[in-house]
Protein backbone atom coordinates (compact mmCIF):
# COMPACT_ATOMS: atom_id res chain seq x y z
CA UNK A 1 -21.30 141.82 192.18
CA UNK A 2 -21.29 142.96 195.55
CA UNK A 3 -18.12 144.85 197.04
CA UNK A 4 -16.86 143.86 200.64
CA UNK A 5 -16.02 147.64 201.75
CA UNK A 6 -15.23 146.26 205.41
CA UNK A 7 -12.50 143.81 203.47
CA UNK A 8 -11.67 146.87 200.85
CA UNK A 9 -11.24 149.00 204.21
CA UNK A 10 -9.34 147.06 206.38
CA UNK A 11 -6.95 146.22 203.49
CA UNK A 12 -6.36 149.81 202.62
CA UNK A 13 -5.61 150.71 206.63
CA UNK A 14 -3.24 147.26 206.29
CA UNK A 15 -1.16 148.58 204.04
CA UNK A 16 -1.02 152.09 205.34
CA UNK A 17 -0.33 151.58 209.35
CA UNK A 18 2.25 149.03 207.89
CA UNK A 19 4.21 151.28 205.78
CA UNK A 20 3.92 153.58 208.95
CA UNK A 21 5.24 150.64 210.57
CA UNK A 22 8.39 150.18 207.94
CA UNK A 23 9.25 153.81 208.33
CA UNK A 24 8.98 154.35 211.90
CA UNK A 25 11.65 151.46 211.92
CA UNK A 26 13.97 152.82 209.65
CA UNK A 27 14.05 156.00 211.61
CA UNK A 28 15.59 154.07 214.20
CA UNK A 29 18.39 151.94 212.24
CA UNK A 30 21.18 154.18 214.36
CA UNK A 31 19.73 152.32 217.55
CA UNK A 32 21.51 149.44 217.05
CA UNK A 33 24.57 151.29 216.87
CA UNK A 34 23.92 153.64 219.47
CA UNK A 35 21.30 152.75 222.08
CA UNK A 36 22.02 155.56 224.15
CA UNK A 37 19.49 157.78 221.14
CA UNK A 38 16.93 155.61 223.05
CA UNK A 39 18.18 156.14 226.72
CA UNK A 40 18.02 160.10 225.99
CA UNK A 41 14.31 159.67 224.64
CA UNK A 42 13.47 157.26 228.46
CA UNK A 43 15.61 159.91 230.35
CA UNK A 44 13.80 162.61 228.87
CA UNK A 45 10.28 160.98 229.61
CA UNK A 46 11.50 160.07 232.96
CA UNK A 47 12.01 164.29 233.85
CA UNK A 48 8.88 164.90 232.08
CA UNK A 49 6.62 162.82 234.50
CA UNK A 50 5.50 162.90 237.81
CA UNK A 51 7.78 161.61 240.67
CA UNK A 52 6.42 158.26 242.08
CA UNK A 53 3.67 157.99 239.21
CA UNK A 54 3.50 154.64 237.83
CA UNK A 55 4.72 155.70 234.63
CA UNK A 56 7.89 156.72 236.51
CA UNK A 57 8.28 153.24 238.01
CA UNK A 58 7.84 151.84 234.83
CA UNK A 59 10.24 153.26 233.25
CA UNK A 60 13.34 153.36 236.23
CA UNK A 61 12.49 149.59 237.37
CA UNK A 62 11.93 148.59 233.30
CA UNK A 63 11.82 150.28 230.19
CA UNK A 64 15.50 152.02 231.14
CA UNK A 65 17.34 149.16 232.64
CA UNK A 66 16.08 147.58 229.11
CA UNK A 67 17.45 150.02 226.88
CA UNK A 68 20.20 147.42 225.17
CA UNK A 69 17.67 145.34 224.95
CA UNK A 70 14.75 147.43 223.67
CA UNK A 71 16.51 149.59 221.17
CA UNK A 72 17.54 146.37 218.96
CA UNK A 73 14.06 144.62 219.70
CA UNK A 74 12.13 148.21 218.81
CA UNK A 75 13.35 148.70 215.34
CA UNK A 76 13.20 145.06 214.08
CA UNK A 77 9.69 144.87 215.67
CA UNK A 78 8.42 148.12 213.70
CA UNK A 79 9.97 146.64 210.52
CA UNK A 80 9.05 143.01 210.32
CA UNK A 81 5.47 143.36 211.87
CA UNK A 82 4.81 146.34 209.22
CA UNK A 83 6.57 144.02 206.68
CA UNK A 84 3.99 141.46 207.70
CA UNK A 85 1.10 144.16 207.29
CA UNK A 86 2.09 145.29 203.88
CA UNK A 87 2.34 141.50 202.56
CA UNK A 88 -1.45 140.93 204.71
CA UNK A 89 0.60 137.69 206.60
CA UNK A 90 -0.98 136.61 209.77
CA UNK A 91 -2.75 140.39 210.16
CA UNK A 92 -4.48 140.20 213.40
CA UNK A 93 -1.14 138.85 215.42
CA UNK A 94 1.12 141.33 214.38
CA UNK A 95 -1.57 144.20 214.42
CA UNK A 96 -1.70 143.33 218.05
CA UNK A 97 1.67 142.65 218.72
CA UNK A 98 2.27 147.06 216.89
CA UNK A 99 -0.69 147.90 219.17
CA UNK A 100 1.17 146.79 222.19
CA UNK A 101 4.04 148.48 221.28
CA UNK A 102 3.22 151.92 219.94
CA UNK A 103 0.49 151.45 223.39
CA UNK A 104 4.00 150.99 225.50
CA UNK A 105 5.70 154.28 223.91
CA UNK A 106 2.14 156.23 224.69
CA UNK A 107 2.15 155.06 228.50
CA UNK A 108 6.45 155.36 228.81
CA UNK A 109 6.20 158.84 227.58
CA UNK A 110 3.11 159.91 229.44
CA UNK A 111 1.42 161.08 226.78
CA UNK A 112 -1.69 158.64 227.49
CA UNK A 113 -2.42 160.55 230.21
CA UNK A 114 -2.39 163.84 228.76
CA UNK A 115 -5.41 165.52 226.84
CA UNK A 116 -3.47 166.18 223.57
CA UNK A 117 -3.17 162.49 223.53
CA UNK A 118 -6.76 162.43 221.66
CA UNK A 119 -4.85 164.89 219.18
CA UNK A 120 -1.93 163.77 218.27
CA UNK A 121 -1.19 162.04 215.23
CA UNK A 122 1.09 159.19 216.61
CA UNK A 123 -1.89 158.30 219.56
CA UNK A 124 -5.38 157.82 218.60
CA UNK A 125 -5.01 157.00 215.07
CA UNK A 126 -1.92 154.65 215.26
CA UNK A 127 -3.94 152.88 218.42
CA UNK A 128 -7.10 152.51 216.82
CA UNK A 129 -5.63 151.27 213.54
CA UNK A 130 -3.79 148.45 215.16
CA UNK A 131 -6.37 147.83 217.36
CA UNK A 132 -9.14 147.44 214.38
CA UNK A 133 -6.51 145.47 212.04
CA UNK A 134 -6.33 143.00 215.09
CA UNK A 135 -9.66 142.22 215.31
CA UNK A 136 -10.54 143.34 211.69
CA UNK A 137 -11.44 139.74 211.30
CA UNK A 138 -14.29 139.32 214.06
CA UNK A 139 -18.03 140.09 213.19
CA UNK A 140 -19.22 142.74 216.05
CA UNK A 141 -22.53 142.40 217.22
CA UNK A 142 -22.50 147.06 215.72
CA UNK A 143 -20.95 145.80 212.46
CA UNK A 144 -22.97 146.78 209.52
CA UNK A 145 -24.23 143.77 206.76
């Protein structure tokens, strides 16, 4: 009996990035209460960056004026596409849909243009995970078997 360790793999990472996913959320329950926690966080990212960068005009001409907006959409996001990960329910959509969004908080916060980007825990790893979960299913031309 063979094993599929691609399958085996990608099942494993699932279940990890989505109870990741779960927690992240539940770290940000007091959002809906209290969506200036969020506007601090943009506000903070928004001194931290370059005048007149494009990260800059992303966040004063959208991410801020979408702060009521984002910090209810943010949490239930996190939760119900890591909710879909842990139960292995439509995979590849909602791997891409956590890509896009932990991708958004790297470029708001400017961190994807920094070197410790490739180092830190919440970049790289949370990236590639979603990104390999969304297209877990598709044969590369490099895949092994």
């Amino acid at each position: 009996m063979a094993i599929d360790r691609q399958g085996t793999g990608l099942s494993i990472l699932r279940i990890a990035i989505g109870i990741f996913f779960i927690f992240e959320a539940l770290g940000k329950l007091r959002w809906f209460i209290d969506s200036s926690i969020l506007r601090a966080q943009l506000d903070a990212w928004h001194q931290s960056v370059p005048a007149g960068s494009i990260v800059a005009g992303y966040l004063e001409r959208f991410a801020i004026p979408g702060v009521p907006f984002f910090a209810r959409l943010v949490p239930l996001g996190e939760f119900g596409c890591g909710l879909a990960l842990v139960l292995g329910v439509w995979t590849p959509l909602f791997a891409l849909v956590l890509f896009l969004m932990a991708l958004n908080f790297q470029f708001a916060s400017g961190a994807l243009f920094r070197y410790a980007f490739w180092s830190s825990g919440y970049g790289l790893p949370v990236l590639g995970s979603t990104l390999a979960l969304a297209i877990g299913g598709v044969r590369l031309p490099w895949s092994l078997k």
